[in-house]
PDB file of N, CA and C in Angstrom:
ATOM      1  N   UNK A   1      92.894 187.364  69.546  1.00  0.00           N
ATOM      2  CA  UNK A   1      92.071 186.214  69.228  1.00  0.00           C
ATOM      3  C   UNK A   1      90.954 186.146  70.259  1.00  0.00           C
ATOM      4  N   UNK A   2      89.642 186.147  69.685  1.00  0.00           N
ATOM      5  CA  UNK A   2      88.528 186.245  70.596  1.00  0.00           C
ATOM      6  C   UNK A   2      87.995 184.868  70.280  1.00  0.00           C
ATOM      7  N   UNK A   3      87.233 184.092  71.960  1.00  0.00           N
ATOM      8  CA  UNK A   3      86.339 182.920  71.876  1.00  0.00           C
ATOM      9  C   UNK A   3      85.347 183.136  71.625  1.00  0.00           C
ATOM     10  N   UNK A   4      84.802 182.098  70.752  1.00  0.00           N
ATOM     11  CA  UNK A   4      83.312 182.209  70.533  1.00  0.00           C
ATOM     12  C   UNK A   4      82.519 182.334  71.874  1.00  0.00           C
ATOM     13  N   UNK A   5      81.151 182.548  71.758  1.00  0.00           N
ATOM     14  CA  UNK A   5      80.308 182.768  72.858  1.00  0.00           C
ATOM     15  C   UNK A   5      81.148 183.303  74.488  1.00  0.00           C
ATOM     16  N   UNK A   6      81.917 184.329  74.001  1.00  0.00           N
ATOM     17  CA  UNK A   6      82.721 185.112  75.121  1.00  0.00           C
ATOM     18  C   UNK A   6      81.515 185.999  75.601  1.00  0.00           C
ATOM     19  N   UNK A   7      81.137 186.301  77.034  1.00  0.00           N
ATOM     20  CA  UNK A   7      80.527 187.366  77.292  1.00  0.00           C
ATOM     21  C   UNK A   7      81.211 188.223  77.818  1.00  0.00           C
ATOM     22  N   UNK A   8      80.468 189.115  78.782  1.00  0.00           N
ATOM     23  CA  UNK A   8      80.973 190.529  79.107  1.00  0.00           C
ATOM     24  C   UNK A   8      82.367 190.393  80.715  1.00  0.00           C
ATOM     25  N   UNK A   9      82.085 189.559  81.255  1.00  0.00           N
ATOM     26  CA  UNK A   9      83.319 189.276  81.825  1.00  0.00           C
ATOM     27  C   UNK A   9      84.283 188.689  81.364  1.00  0.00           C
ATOM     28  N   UNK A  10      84.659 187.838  80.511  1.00  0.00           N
ATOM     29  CA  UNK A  10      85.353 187.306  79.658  1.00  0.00           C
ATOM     30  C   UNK A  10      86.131 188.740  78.979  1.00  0.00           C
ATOM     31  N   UNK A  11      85.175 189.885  78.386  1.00  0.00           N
ATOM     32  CA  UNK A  11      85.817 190.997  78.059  1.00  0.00           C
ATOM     33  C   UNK A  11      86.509 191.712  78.580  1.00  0.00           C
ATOM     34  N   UNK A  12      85.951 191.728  80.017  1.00  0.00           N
ATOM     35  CA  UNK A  12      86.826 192.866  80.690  1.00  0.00           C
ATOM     36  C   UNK A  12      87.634 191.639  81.229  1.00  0.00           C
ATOM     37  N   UNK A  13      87.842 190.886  81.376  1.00  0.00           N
ATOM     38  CA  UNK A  13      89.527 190.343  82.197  1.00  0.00           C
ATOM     39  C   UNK A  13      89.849 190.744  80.876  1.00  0.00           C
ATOM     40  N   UNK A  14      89.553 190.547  79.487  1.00  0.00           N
ATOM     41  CA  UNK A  14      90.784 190.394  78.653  1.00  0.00           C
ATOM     42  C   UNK A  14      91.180 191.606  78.289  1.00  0.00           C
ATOM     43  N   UNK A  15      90.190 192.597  78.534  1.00  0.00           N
ATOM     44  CA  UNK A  15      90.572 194.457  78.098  1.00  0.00           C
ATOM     45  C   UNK A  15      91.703 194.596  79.836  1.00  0.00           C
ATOM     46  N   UNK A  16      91.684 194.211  80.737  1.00  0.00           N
ATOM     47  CA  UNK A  16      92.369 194.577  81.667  1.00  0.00           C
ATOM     48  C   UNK A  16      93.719 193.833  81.489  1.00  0.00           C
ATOM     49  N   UNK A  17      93.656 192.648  81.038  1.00  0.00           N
ATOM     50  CA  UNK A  17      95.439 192.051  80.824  1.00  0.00           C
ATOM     51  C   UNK A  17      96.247 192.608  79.335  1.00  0.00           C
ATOM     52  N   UNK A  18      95.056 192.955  78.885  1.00  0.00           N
ATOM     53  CA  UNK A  18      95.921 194.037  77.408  1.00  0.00           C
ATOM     54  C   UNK A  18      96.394 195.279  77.983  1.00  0.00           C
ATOM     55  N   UNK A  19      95.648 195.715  78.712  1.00  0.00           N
ATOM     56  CA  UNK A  19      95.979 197.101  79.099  1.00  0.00           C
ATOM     57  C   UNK A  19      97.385 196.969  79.994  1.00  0.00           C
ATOM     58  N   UNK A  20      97.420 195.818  80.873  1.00  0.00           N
ATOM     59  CA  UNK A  20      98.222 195.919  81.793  1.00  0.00           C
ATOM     60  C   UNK A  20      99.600 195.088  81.502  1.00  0.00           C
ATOM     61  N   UNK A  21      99.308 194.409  80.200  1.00  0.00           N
ATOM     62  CA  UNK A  21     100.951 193.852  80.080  1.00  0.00           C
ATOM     63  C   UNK A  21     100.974 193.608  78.384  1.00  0.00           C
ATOM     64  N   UNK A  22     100.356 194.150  78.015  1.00  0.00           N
ATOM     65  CA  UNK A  22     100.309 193.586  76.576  1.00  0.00           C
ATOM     66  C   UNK A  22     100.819 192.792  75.941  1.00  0.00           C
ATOM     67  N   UNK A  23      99.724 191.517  76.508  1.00  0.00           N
ATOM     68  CA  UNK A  23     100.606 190.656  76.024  1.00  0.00           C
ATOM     69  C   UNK A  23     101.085 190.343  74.508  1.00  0.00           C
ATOM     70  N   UNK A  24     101.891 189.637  73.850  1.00  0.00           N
ATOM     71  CA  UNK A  24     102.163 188.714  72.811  1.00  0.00           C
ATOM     72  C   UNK A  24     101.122 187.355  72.273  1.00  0.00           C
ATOM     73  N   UNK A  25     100.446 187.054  73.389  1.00  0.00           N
ATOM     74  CA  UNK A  25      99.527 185.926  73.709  1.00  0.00           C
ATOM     75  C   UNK A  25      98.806 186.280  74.615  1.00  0.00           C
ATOM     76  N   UNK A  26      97.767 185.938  74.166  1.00  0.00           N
ATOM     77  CA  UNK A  26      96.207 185.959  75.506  1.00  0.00           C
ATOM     78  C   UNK A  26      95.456 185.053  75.112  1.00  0.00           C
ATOM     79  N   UNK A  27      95.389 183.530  75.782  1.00  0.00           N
ATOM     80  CA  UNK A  27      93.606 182.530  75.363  1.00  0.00           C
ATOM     81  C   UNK A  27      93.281 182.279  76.518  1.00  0.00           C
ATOM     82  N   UNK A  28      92.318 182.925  76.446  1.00  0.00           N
ATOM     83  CA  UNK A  28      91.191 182.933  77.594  1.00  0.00           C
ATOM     84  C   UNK A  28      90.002 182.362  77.274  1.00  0.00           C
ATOM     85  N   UNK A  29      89.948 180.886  78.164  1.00  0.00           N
ATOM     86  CA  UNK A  29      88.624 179.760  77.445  1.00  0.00           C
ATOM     87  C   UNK A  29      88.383 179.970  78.996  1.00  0.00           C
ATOM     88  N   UNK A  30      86.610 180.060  78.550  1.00  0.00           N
ATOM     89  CA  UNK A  30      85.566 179.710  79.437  1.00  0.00           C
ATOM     90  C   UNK A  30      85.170 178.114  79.955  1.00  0.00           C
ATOM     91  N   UNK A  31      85.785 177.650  81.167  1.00  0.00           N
ATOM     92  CA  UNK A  31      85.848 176.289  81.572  1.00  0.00           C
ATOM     93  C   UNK A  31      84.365 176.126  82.131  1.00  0.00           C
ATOM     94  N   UNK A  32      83.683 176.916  82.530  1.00  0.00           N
ATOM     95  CA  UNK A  32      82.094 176.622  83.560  1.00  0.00           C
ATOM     96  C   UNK A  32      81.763 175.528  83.284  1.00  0.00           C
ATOM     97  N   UNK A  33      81.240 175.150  82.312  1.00  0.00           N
ATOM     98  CA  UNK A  33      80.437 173.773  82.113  1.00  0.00           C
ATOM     99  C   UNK A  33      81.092 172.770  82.211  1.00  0.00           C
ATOM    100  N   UNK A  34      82.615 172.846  82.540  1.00  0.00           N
ATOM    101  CA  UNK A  34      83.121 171.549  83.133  1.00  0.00           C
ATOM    102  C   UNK A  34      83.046 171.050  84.378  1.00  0.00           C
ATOM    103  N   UNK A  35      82.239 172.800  84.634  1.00  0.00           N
ATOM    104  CA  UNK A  35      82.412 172.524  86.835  1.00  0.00           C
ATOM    105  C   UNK A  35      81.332 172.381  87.265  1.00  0.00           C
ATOM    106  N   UNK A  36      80.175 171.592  86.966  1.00  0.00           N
ATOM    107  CA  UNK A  36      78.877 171.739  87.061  1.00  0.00           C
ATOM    108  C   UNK A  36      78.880 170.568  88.118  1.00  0.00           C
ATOM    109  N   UNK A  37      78.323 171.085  89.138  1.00  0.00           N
ATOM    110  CA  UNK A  37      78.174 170.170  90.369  1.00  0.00           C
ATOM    111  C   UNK A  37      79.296 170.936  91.633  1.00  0.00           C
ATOM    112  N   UNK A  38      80.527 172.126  91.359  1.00  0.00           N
ATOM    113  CA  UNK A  38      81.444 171.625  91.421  1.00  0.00           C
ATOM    114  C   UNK A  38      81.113 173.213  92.504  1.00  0.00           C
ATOM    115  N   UNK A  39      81.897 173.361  93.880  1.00  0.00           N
ATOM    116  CA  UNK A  39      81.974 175.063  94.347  1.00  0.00           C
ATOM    117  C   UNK A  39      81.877 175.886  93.166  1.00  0.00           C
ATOM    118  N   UNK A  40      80.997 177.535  93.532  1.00  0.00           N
ATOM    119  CA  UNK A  40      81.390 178.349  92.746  1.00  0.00           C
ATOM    120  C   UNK A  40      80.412 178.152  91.399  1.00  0.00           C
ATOM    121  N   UNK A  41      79.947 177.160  91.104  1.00  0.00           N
ATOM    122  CA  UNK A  41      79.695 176.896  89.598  1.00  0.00           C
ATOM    123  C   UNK A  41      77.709 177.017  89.933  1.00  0.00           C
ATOM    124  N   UNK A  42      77.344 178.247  89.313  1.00  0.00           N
ATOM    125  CA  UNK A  42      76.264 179.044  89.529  1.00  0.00           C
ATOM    126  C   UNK A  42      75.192 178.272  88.315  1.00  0.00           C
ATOM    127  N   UNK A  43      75.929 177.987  87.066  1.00  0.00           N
ATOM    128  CA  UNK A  43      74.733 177.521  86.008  1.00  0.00           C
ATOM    129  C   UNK A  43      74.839 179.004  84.778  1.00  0.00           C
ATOM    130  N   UNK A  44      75.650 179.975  85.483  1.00  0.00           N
ATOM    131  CA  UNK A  44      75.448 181.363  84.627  1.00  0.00           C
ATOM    132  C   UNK A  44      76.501 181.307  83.598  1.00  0.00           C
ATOM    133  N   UNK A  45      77.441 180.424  83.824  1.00  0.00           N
ATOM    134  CA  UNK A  45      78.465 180.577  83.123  1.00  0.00           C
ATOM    135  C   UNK A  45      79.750 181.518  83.179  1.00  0.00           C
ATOM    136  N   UNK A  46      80.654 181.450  83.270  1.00  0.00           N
ATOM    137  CA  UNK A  46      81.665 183.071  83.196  1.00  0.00           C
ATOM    138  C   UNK A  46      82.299 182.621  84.437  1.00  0.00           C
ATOM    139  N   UNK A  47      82.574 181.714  85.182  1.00  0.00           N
ATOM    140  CA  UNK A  47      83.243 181.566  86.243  1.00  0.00           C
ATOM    141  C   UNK A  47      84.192 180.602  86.435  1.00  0.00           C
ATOM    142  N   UNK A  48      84.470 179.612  85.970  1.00  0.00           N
ATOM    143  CA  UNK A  48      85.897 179.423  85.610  1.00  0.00           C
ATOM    144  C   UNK A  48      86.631 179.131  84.408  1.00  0.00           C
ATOM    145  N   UNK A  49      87.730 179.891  84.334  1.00  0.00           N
ATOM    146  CA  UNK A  49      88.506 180.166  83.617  1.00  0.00           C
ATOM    147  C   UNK A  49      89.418 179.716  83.221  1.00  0.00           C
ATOM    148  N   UNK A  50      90.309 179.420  82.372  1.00  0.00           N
ATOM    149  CA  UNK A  50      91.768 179.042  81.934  1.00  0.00           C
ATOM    150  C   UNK A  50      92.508 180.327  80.915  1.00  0.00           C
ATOM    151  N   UNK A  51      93.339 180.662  81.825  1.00  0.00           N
ATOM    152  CA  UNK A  51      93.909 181.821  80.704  1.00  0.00           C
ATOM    153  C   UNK A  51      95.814 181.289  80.727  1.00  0.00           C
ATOM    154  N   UNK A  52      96.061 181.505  79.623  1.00  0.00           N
ATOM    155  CA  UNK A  52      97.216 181.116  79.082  1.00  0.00           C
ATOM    156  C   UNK A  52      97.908 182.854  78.327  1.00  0.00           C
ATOM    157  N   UNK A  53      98.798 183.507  79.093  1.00  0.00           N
ATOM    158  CA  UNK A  53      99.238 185.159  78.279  1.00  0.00           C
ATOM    159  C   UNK A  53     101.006 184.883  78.669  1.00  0.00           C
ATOM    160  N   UNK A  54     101.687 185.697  77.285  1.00  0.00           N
ATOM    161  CA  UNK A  54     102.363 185.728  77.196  1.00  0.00           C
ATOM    162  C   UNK A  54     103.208 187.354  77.387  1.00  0.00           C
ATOM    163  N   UNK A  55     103.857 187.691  78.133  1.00  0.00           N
ATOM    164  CA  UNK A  55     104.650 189.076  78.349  1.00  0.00           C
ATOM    165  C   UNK A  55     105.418 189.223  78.526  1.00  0.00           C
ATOM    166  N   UNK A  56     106.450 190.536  78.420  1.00  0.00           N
ATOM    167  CA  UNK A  56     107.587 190.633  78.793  1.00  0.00           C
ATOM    168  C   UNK A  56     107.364 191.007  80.139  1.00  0.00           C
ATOM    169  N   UNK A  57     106.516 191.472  80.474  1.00  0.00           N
ATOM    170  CA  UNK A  57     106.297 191.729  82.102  1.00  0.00           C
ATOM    171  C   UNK A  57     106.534 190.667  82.978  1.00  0.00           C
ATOM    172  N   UNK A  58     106.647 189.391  82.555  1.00  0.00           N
ATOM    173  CA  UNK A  58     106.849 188.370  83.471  1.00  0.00           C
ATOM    174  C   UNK A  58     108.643 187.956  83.392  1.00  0.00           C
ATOM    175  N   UNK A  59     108.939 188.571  82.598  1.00  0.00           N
ATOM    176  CA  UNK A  59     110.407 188.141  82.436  1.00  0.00           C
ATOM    177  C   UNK A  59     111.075 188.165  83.606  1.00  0.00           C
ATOM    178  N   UNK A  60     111.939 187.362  84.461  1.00  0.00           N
ATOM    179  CA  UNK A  60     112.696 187.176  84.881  1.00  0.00           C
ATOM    180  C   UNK A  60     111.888 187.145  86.375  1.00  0.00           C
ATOM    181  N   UNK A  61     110.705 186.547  86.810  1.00  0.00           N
ATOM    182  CA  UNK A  61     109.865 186.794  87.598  1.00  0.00           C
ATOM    183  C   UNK A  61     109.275 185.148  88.019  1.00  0.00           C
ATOM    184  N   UNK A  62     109.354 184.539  89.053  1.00  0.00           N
ATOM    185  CA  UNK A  62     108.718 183.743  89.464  1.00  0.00           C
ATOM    186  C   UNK A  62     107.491 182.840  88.914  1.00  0.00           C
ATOM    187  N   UNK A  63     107.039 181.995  88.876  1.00  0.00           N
ATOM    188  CA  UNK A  63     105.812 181.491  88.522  1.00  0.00           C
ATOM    189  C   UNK A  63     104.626 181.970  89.633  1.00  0.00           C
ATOM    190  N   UNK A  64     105.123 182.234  90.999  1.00  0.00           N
ATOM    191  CA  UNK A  64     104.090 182.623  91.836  1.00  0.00           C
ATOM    192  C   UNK A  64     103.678 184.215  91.983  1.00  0.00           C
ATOM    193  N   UNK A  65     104.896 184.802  91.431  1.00  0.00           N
ATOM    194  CA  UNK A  65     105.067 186.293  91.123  1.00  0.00           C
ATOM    195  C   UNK A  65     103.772 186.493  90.297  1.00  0.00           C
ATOM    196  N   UNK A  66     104.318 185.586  89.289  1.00  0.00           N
ATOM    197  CA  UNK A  66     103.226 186.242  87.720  1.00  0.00           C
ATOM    198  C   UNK A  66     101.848 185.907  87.948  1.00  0.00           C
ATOM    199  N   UNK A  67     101.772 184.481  89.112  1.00  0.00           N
ATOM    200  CA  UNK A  67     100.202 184.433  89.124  1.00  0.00           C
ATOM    201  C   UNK A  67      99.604 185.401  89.894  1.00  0.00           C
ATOM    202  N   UNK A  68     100.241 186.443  90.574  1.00  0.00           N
ATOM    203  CA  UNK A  68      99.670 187.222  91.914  1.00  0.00           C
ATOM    204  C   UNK A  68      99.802 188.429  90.381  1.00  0.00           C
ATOM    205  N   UNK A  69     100.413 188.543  90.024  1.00  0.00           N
ATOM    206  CA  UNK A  69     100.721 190.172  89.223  1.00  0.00           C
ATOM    207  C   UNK A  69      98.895 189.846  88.163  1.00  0.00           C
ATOM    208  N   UNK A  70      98.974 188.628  87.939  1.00  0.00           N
ATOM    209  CA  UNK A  70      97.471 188.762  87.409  1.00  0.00           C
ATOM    210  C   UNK A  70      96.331 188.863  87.988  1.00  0.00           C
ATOM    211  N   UNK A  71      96.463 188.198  89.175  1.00  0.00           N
ATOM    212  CA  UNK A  71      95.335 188.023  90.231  1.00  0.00           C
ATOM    213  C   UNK A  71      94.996 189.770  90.802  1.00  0.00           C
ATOM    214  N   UNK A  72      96.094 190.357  91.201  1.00  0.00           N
ATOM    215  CA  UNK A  72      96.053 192.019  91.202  1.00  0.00           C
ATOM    216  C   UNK A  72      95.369 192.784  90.199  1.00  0.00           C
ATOM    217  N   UNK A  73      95.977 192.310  88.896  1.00  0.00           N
ATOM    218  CA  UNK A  73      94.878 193.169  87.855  1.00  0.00           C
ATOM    219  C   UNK A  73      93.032 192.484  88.051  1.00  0.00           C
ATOM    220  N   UNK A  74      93.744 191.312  88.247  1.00  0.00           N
ATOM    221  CA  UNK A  74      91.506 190.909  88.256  1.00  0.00           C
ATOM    222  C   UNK A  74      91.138 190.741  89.148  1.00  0.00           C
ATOM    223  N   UNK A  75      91.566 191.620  90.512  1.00  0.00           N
ATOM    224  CA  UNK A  75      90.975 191.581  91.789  1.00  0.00           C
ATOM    225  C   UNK A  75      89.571 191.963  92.125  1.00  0.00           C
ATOM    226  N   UNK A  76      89.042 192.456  91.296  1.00  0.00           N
ATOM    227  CA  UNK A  76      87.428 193.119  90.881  1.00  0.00           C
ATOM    228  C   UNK A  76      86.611 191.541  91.122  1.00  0.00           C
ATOM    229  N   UNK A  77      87.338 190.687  89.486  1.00  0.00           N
ATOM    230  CA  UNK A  77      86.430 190.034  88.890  1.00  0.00           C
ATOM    231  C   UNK A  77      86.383 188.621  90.067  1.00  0.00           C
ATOM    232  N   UNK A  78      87.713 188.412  90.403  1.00  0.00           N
ATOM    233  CA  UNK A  78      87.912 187.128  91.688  1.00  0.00           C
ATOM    234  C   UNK A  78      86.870 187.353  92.503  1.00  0.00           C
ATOM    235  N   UNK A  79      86.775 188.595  92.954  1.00  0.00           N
ATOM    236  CA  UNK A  79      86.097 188.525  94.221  1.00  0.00           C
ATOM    237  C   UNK A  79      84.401 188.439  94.019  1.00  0.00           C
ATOM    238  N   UNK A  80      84.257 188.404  92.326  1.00  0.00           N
ATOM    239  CA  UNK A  80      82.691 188.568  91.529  1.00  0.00           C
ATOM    240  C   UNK A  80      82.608 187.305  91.516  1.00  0.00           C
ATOM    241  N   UNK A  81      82.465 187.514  89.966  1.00  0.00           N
ATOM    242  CA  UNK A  81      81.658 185.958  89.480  1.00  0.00           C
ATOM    243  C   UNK A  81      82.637 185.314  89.159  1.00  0.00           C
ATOM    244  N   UNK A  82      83.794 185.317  89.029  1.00  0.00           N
ATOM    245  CA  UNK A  82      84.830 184.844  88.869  1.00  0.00           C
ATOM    246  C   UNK A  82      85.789 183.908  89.805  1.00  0.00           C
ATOM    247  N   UNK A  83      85.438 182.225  89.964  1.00  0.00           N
ATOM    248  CA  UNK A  83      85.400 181.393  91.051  1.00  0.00           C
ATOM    249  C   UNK A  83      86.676 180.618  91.075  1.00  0.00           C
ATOM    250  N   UNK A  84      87.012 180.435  89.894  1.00  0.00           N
ATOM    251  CA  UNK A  84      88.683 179.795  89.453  1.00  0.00           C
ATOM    252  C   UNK A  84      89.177 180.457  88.243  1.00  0.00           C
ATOM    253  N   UNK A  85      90.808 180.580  88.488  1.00  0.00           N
ATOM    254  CA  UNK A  85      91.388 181.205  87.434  1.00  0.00           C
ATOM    255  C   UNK A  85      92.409 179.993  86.905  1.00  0.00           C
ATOM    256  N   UNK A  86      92.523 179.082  86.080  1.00  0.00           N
ATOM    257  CA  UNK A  86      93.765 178.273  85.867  1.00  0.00           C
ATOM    258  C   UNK A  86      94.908 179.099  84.874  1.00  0.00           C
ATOM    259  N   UNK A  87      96.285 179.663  85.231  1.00  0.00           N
ATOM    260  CA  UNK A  87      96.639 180.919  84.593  1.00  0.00           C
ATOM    261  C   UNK A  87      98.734 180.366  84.363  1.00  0.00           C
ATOM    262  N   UNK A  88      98.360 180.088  83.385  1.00  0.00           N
ATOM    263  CA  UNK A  88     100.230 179.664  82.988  1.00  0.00           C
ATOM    264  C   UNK A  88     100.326 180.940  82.385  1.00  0.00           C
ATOM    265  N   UNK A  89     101.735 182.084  82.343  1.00  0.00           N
ATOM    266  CA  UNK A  89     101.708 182.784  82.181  1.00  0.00           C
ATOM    267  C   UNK A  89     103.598 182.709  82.189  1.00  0.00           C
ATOM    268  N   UNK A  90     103.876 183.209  80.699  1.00  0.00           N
ATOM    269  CA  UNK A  90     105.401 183.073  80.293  1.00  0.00           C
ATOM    270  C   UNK A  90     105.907 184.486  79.721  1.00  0.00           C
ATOM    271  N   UNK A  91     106.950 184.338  79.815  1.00  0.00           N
ATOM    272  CA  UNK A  91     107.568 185.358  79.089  1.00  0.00           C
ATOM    273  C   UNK A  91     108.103 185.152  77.633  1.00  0.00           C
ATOM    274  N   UNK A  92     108.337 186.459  76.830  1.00  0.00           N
ATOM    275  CA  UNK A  92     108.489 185.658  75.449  1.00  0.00           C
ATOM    276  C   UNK A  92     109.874 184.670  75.312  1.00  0.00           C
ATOM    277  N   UNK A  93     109.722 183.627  74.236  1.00  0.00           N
ATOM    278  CA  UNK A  93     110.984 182.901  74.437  1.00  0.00           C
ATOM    279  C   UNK A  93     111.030 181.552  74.926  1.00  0.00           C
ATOM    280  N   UNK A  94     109.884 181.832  76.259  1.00  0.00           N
ATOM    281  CA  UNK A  94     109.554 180.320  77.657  1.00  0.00           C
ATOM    282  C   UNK A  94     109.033 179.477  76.605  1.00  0.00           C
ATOM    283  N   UNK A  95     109.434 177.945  77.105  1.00  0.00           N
ATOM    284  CA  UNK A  95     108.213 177.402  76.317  1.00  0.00           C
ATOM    285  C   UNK A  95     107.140 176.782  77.629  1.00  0.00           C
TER     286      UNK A  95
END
């Protein structure tokens, strides 16, 4: 499931969390224009995030586990344009 007006970072976090856990679930909404005024928040858009993925890779794994096992795959984009990640992340089954 792709967001409307997704650009090219938006793509690659989401080609890098397919690749790396495939998930069951991936929504990845572009938050920027809520952070306007706010650190981090440039006017360009693409910098903070809310991603919600579902994997078996997280099974039986911490909540602080799974946020670092994602933060590792998008260690590129964090350290870019990428200023906040808000990231719930379950295994199949969790609610």
């Amino acid at each position: 499931m792709r967001e409307r007006g997704m650009g090219s970072v938006s793509d690659t976090i989401r080609g890098k969390l397919e690749a790396a856990f495939s998930p069951s679930r991936l929504d990845l909404k572009d938050e920027s224009d809520r952070h306007q005024g706010h650190a981090g928040h440039t006017g360009a858009g693409e910098s903070h995030f809310n991603l919600v993925i579902e994997a078996q890779a997280f099974a039986g794994k911490a909540r602080v586990a799974r946020q670092r096992m994602v933060y590792h795959v998008l260690a590129e984009e964090m350290a870019g344009q990428v200023h906040a990640l808000s990231i719930i992340a379950t295994a199949p089954g969790e609610s």
